[in-house]
Protein backbone atom coordinates (compact mmCIF):
# COMPACT_ATOMS: atom_id res chain seq x y z
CA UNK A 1 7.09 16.10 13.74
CA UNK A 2 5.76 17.34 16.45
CA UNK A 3 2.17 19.50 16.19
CA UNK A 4 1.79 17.61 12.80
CA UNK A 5 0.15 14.34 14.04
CA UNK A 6 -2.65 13.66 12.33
CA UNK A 7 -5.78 14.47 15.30
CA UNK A 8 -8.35 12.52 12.88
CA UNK A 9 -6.58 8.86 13.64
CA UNK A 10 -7.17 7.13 16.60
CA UNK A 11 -4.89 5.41 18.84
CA UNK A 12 -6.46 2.21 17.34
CA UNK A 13 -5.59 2.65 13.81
CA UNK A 14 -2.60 4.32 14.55
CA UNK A 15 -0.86 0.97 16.55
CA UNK A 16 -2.25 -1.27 13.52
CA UNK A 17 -0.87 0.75 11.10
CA UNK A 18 2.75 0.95 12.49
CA UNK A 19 2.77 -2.78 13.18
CA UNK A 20 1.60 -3.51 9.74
CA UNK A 21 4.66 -1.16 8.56
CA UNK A 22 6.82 -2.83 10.84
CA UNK A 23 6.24 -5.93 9.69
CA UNK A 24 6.36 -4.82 6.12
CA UNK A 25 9.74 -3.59 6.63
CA UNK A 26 11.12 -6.62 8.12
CA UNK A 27 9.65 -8.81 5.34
CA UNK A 28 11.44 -6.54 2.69
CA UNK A 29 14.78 -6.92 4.70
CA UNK A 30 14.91 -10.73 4.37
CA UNK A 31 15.11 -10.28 0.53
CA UNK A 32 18.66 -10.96 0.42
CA UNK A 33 18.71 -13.16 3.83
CA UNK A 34 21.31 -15.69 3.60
CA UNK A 35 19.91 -19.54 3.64
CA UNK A 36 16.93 -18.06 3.88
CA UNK A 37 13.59 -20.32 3.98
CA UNK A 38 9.75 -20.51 5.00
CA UNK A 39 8.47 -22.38 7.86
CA UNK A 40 5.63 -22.29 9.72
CA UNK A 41 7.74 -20.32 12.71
CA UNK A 42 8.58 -17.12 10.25
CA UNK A 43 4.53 -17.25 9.43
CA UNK A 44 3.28 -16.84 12.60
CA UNK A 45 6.08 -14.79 14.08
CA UNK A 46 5.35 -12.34 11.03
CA UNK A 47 1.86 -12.41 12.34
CA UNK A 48 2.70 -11.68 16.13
CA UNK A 49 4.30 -8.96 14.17
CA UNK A 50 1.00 -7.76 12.65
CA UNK A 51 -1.46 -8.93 15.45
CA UNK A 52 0.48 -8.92 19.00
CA UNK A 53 -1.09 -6.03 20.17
CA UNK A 54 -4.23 -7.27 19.80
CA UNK A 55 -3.29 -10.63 21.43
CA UNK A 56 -6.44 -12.23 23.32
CA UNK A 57 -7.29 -15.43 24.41
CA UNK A 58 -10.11 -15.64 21.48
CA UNK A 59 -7.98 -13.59 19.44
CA UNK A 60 -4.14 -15.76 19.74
CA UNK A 61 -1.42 -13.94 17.93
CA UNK A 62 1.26 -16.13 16.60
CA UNK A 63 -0.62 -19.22 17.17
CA UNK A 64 -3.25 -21.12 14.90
CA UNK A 65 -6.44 -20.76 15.21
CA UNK A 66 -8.43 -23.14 18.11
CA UNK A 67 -11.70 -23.15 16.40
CA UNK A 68 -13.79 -22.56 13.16
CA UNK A 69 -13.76 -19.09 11.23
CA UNK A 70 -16.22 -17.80 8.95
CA UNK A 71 -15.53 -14.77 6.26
CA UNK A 72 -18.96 -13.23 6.48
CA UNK A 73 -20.52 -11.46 3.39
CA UNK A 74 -20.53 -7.67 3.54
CA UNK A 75 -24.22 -7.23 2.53
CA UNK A 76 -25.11 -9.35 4.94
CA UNK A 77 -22.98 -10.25 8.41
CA UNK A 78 -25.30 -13.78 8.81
CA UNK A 79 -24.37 -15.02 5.63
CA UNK A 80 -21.10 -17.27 5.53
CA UNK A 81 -19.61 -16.58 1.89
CA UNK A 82 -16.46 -18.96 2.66
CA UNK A 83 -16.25 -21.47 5.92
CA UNK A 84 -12.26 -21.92 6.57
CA UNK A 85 -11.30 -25.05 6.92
CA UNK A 86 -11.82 -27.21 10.42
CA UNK A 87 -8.70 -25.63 12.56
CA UNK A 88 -7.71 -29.95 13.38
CA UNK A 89 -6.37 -29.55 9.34
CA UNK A 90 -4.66 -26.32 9.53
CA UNK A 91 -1.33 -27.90 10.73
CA UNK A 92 -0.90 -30.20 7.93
CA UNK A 93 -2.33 -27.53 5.29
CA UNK A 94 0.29 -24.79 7.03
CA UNK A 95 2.74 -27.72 6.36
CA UNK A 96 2.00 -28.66 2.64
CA UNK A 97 2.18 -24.60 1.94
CA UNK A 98 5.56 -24.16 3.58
CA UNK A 99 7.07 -27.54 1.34
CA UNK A 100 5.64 -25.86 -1.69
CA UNK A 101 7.14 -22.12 -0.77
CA UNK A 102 10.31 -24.29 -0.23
CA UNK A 103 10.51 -26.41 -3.73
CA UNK A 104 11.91 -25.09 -6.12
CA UNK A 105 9.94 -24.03 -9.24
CA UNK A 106 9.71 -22.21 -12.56
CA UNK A 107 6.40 -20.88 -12.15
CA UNK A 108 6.70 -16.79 -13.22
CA UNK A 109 7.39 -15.21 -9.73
CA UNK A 110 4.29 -12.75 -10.28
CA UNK A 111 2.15 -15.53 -10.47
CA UNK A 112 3.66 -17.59 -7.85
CA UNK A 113 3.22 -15.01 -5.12
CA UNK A 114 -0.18 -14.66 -6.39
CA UNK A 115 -0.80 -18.16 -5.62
CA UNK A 116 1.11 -18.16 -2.31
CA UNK A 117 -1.57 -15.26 -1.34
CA UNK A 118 -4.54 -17.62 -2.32
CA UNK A 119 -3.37 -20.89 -0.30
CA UNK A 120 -2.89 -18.49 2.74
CA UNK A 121 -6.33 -16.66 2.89
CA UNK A 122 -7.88 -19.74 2.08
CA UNK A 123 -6.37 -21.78 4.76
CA UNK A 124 -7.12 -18.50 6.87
CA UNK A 125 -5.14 -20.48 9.52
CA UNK A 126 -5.16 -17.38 12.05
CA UNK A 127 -8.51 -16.25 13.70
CA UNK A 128 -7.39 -12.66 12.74
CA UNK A 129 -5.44 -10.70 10.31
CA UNK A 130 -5.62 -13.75 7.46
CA UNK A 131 -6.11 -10.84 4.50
CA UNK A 132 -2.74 -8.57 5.54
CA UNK A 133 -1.03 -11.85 6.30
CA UNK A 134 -1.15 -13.33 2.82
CA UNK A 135 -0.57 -10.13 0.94
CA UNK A 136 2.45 -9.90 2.89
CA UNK A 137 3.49 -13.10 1.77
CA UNK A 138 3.01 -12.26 -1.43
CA UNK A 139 5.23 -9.19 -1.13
CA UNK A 140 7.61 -11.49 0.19
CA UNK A 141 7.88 -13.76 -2.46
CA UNK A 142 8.46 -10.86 -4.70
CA UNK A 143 10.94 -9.26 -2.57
CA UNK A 144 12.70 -12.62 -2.61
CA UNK A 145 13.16 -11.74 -6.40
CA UNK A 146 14.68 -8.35 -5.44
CA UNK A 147 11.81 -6.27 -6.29
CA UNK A 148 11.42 -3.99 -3.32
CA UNK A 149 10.00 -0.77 -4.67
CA UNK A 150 6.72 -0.78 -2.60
CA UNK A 151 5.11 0.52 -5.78
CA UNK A 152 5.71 -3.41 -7.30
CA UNK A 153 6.18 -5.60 -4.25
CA UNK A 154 2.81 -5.08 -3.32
CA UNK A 155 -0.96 -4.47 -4.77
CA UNK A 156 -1.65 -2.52 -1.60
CA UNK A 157 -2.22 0.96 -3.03
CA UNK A 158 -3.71 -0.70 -5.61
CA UNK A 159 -6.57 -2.77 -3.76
CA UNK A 160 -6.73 0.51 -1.56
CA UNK A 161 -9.09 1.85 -4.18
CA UNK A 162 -12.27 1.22 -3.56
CA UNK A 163 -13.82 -0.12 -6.29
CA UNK A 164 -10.68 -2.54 -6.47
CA UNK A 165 -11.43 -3.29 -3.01
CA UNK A 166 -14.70 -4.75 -4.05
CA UNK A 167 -13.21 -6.55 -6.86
CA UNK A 168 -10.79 -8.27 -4.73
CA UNK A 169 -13.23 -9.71 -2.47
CA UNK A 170 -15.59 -10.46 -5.38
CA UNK A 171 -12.64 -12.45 -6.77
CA UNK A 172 -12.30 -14.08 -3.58
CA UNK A 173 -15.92 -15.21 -3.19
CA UNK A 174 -15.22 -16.87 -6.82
CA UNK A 175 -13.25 -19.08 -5.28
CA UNK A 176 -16.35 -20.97 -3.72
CA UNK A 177 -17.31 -21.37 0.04
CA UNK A 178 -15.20 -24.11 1.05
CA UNK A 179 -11.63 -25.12 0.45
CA UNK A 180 -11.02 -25.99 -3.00
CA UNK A 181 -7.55 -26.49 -3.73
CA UNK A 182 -7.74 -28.21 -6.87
CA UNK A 183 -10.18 -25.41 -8.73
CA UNK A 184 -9.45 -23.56 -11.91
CA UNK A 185 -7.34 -20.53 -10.56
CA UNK A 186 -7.20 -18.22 -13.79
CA UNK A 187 -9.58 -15.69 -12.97
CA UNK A 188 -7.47 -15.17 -9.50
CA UNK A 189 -4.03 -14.92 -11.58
CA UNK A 190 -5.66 -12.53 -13.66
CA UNK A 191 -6.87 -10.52 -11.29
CA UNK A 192 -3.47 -10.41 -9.61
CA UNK A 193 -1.34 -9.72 -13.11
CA UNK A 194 -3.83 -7.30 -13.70
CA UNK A 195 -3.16 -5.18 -10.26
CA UNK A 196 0.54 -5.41 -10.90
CA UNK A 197 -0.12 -4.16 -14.40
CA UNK A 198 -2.17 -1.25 -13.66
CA UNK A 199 -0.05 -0.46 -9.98
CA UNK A 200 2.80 0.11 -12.57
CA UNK A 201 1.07 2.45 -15.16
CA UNK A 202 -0.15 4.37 -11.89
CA UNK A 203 3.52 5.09 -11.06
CA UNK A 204 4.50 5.70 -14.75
CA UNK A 205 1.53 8.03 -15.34
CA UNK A 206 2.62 9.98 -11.62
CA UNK A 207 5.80 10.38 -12.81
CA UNK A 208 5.40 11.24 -16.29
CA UNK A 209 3.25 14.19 -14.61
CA UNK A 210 5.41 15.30 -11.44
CA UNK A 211 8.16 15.68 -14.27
CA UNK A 212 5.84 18.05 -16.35
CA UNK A 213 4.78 20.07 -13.28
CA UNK A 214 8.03 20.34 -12.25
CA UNK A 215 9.32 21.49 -15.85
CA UNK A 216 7.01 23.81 -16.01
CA UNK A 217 7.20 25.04 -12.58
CA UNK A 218 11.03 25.71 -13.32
CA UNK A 219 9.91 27.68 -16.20
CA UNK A 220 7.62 29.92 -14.31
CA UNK A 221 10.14 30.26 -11.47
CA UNK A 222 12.79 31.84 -14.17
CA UNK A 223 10.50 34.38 -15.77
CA UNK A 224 9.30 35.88 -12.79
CA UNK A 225 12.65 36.34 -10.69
CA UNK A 226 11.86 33.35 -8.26
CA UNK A 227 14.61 31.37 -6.64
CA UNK A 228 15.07 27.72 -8.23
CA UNK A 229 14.57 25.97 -4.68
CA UNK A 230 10.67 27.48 -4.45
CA UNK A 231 9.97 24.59 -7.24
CA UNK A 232 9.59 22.16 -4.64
CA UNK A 233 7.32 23.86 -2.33
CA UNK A 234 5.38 24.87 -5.51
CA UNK A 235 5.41 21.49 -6.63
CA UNK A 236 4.01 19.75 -3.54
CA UNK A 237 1.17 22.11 -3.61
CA UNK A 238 0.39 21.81 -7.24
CA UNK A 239 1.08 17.78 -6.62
CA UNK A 240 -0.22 17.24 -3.41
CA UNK A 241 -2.15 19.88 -2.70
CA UNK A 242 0.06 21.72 0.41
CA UNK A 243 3.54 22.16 1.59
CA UNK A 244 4.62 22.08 5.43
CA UNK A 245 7.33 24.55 6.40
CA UNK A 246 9.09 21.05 7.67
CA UNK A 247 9.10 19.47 4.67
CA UNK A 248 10.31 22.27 2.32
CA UNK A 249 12.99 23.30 5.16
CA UNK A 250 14.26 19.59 4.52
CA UNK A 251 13.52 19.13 0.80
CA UNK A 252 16.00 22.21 0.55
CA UNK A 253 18.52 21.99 3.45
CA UNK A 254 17.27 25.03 4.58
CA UNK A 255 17.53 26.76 8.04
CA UNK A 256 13.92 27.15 9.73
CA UNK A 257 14.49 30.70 9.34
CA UNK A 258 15.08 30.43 5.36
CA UNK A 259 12.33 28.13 4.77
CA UNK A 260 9.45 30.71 6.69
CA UNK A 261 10.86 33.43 4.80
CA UNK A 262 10.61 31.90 1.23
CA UNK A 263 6.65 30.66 2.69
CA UNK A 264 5.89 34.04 3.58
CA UNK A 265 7.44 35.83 0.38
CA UNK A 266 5.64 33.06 -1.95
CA UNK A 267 2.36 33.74 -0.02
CA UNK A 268 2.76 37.68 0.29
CA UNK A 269 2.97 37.22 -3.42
CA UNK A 270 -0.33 35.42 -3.34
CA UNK A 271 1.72 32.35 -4.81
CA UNK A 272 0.72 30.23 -1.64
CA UNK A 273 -1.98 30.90 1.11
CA UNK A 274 -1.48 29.54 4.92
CA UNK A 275 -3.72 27.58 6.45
CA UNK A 276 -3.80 27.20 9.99
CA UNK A 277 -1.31 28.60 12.60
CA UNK A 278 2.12 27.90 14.05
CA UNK A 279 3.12 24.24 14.01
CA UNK A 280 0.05 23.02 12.14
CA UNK A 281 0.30 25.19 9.63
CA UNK A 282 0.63 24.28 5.88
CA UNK A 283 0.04 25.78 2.63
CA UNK A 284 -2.05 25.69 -0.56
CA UNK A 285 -2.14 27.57 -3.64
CA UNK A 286 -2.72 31.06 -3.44
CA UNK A 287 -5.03 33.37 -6.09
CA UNK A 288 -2.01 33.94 -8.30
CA UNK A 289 -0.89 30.31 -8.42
CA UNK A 290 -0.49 29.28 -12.14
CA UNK A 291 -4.18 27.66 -13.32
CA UNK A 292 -2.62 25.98 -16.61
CA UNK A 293 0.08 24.00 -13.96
CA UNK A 294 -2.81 23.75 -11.49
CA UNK A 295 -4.78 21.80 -14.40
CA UNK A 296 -1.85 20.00 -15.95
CA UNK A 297 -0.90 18.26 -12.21
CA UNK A 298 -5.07 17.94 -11.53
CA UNK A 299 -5.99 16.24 -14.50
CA UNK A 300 -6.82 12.92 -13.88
CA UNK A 301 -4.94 9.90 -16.18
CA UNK A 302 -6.46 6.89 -17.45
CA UNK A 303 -5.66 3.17 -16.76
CA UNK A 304 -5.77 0.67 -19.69
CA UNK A 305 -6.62 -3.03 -18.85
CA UNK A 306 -3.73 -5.42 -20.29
CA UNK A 307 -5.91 -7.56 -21.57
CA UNK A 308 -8.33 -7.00 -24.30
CA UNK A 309 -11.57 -8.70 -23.43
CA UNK A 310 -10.62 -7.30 -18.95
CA UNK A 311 -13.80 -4.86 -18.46
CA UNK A 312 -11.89 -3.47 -15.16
């Protein structure tokens, strides 16, 4: 909406972000394409997708790479912790990954994907974007198994935690600095099973607690003479931390009028306090904002590892 834009992003970030999405989107729309199949077209038009707007001559989108690409290590930018291989053998690897996306097999689809994100990243056949472009494989793979919920098509949120973050390229560097497709890949399917594992408790456990707020929310509402449709406002705050007047007017189907009137009665009643003015505006908890719900939807939940001797 406009006046909401977020200042703190630049122009930059904002353009790579909406490609990724856009790409993202397509790739979850082919999940039901008819006579669907991969070939080395769909990959690199996916990654014009991702990488056209930063299309250079040292930097082709769409294309494979010309020449030789390191991934550096992050302690230390002169040290080479994988070499790619030479870009003369990226055609026929780019080849032998599309025959084996195309053969059929009974391979768990979790752990297929998984391995369809590995052969990518370490053909790294692209001089940019190599990372986003095989976990975007990956989601496609899964979405080609109808699982579209973004929540379980993709680790992103989950390797969007930094610590995880680390872990994945730790993983990674376990792989060895050279191409080595024959090597033992457990630790890399474990990794993977265990970010699916964990991405779905994190969506149980948020849940299982936005339920509880809002219970309990609905409960306060009806012993102090509030209107049912507050809840929601109340519950983005106690959630999220604020509401927007545009969110809460939508939330609710409410006129603009109806929605700053039940902001300004909740915060008159020191249930919410504004922040900021006019269109920028939003909303936090005010003085008199329930503590106990405050705590309930604050209180952070544990992950458990799904396997026994996993020390993540």
């Amino acid at each position: 909406m406009d006046g909401e834009r977020d200042v703190d992003v630049s122009d930059e970030n904002r353009e790579e972000t909406l490609a990724y999405q856009r790409m993202m989107t397509y790739v979850q729309s082919l999940h039901d394409a008819a006579d669907f199949e991969y070939s080395k077209g769909l990959l690199n038009a996916l990654h014009w997708m991702l990488q056209g707007h930063r299309h250079a001559r040292n930097k082709l989108a769409g294309q494979w790479r010309a020449g030789q690409v390191y991934v550096t290590d992050p302690r230390d930018p002169e040290v080479a912790a994988y070499t790619a291989p030479g870009a003369a053998d990226v055609p026929e690897l780019m080849a032998e990954l599309v025959a084996w996306l195309n053969a059929a097999d009974d391979t768990h689809p979790l752990i297929r994907a998984a391995m369809a994100h590995l052969h990518l990243v370490s053909i790294h056949p692209w001089a940019d974007g190599n990372g986003r472009m095989s976990r975007s494989l990956q989601t496609l793979l899964i979405a080609r198994e109808g699982v579209l919920a973004p929540e379980f098509s993709s680790i992103e949120a989950w390797l969007g935690r930094p610590g995880n973050t680390w872990e994945y390229y730790r993983e990674l560097q376990r792989r060895g600095p050279v191409y080595q497709p024959d090597q033992d890949v457990s630790g890399w399917v474990r990794f993977n099973l265990t970010a699916y594992h964990q991405q779905a408790q994190t969506v149980q456990r948020r849940m299982d607690k936005s339920a509880a707020v809002w219970d309990q929310l609905a409960g306060f509402a009806g012993k102090t003479g509030l209107d049912d449709r507050v809840v929601s406002a109340l519950h983005d705050v106690a959630i999220g931390g604020r509401v927007r007047r545009t969110r809460y007017e939508q939330a609710e189907g409410l006129t603009l009028q109806q929605a700053q009137r039940d902001l300004r009665d909740l915060a008159a009643a020191g249930l919410l306090a504004p922040v900021g003015r006019t269109r920028a505006r939003f909303y936090t908890e005010g003085p008199r904002f329930p503590g106990e719900i405050l705590e309930m939807a604050r209180t952070p939940f544990s992950l458990t590892a799904p396997y026994p001797d996993d020390i993540r």
